[in-house]
N, C-alpha and C. Protein backbone atom coordinates (compact mmCIF):
# COMPACT_ATOMS: atom_id res chain seq x y z
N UNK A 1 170.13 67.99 165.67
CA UNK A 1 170.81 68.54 164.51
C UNK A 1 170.64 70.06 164.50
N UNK A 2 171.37 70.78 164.31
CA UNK A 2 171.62 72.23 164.01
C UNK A 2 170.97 72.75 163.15
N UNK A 3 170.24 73.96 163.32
CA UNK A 3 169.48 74.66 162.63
C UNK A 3 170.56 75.09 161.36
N UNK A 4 169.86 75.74 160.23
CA UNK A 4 170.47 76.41 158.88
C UNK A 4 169.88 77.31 158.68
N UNK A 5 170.65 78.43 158.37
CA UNK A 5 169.99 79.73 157.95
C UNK A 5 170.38 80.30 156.44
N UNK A 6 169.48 80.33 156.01
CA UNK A 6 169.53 80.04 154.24
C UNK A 6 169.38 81.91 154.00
N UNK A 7 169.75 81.64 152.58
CA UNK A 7 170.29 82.79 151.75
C UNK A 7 169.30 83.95 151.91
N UNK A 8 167.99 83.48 152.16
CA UNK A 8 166.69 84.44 152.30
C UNK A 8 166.84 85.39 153.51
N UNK A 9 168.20 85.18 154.63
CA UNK A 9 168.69 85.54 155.77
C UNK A 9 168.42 87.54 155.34
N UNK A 10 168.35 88.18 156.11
CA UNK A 10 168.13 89.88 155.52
C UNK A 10 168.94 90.57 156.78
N UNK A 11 169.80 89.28 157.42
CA UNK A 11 170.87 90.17 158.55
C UNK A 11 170.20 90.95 159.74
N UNK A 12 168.76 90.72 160.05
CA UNK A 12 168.35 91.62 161.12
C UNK A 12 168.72 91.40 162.37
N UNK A 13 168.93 90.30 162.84
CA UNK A 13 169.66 90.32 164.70
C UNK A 13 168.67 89.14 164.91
N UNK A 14 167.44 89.47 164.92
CA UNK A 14 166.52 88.97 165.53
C UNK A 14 166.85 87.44 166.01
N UNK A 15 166.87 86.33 165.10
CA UNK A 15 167.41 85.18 165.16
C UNK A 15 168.73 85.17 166.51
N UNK A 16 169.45 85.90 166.81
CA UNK A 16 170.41 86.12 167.59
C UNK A 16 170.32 86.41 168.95
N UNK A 17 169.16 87.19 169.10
CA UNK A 17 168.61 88.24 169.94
C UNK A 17 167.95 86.73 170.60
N UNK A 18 167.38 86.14 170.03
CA UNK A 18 166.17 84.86 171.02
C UNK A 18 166.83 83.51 171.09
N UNK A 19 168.31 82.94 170.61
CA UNK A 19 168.90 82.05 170.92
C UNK A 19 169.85 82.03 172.23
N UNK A 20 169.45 81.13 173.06
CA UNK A 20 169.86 81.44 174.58
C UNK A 20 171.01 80.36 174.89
N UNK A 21 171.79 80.24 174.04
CA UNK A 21 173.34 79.48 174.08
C UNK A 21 174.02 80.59 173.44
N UNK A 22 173.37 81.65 172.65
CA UNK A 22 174.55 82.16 171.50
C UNK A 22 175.20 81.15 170.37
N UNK A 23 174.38 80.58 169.82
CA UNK A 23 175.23 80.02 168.83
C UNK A 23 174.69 80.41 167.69
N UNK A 24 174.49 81.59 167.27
CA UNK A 24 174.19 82.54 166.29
C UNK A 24 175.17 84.23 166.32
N UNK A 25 175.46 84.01 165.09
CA UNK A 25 176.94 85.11 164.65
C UNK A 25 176.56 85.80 163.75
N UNK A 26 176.82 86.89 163.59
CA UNK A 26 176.90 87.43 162.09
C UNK A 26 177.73 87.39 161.24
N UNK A 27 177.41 86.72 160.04
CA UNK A 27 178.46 85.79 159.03
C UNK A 27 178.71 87.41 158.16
N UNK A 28 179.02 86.41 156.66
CA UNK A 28 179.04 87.15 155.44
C UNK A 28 178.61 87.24 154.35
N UNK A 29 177.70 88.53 154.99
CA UNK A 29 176.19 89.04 153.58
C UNK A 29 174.84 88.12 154.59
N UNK A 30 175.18 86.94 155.61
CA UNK A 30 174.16 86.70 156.47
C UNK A 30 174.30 85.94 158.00
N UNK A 31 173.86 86.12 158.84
CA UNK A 31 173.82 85.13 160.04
C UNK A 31 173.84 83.63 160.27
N UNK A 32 174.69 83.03 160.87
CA UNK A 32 175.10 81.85 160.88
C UNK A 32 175.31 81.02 162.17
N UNK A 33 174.81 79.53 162.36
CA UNK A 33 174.51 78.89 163.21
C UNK A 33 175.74 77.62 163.72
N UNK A 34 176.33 78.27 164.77
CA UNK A 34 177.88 77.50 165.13
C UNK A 34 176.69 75.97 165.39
N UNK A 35 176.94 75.04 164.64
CA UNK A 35 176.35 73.54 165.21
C UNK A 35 176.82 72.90 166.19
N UNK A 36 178.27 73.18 166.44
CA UNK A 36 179.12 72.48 168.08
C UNK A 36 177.86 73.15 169.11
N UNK A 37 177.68 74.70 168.85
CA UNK A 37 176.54 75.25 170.35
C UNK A 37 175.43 74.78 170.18
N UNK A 38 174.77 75.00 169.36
CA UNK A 38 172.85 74.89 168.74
C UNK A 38 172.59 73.69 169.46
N UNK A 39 171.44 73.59 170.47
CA UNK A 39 170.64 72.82 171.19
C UNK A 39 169.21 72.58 170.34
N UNK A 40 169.11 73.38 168.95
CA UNK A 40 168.30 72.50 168.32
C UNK A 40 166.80 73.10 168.91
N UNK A 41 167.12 73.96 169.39
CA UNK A 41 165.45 74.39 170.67
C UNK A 41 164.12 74.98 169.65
N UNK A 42 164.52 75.65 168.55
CA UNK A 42 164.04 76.57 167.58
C UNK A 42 163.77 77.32 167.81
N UNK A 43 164.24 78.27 169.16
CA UNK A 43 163.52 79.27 169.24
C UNK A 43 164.25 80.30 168.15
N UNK A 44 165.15 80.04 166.96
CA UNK A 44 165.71 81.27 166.45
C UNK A 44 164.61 81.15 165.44
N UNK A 45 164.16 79.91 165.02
CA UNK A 45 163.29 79.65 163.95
C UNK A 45 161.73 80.11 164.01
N UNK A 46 161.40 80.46 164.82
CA UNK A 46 160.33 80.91 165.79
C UNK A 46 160.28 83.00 165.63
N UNK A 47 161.91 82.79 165.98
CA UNK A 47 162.05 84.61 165.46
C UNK A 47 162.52 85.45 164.24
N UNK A 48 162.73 84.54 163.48
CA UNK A 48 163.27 84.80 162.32
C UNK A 48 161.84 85.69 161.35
N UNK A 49 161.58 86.91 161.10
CA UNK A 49 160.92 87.41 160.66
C UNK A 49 160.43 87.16 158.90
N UNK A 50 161.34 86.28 158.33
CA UNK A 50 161.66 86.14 157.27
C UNK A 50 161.08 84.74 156.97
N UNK A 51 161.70 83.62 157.68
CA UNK A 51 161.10 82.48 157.57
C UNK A 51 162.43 81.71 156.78
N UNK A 52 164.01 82.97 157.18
CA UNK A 52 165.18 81.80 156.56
C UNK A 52 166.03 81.12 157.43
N UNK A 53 165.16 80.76 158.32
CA UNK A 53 165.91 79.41 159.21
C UNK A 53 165.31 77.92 159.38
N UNK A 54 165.93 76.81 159.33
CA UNK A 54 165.24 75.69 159.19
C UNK A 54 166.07 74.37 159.81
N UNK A 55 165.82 73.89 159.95
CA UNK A 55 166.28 72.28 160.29
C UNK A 55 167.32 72.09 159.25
N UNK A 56 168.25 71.57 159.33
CA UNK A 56 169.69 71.05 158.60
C UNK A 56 168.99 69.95 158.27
């Protein structure tokens, strides 16, 4: 299942920068997780400085 990146998102890259399919975009007002790509690996959840990414 595809990661979610919740409202606490602060737009820094990071999450983007360490997902190695690219299935992380920059949405609107925050970053967002295409679920057709996401392998589910966590490494965005792992870089997320914030702590707003999580399991769907």
């Amino acid at each position: 299942m595809a990661r979610v990146i919740s409202d606490e998102c602060i737009s820094c890259g990071a999450c983007a920068d360490t997902c190695p399919v690219e299935a992380i975009s920059e949405g609107d007002g925050k970053y967002v997780v295409d679920a057709d790509k996401c392998i589910d690996c966590g490494a965005c959840e792992d870089g997320c400085p914030v702590g707003a990414i999580s399991e769907a």
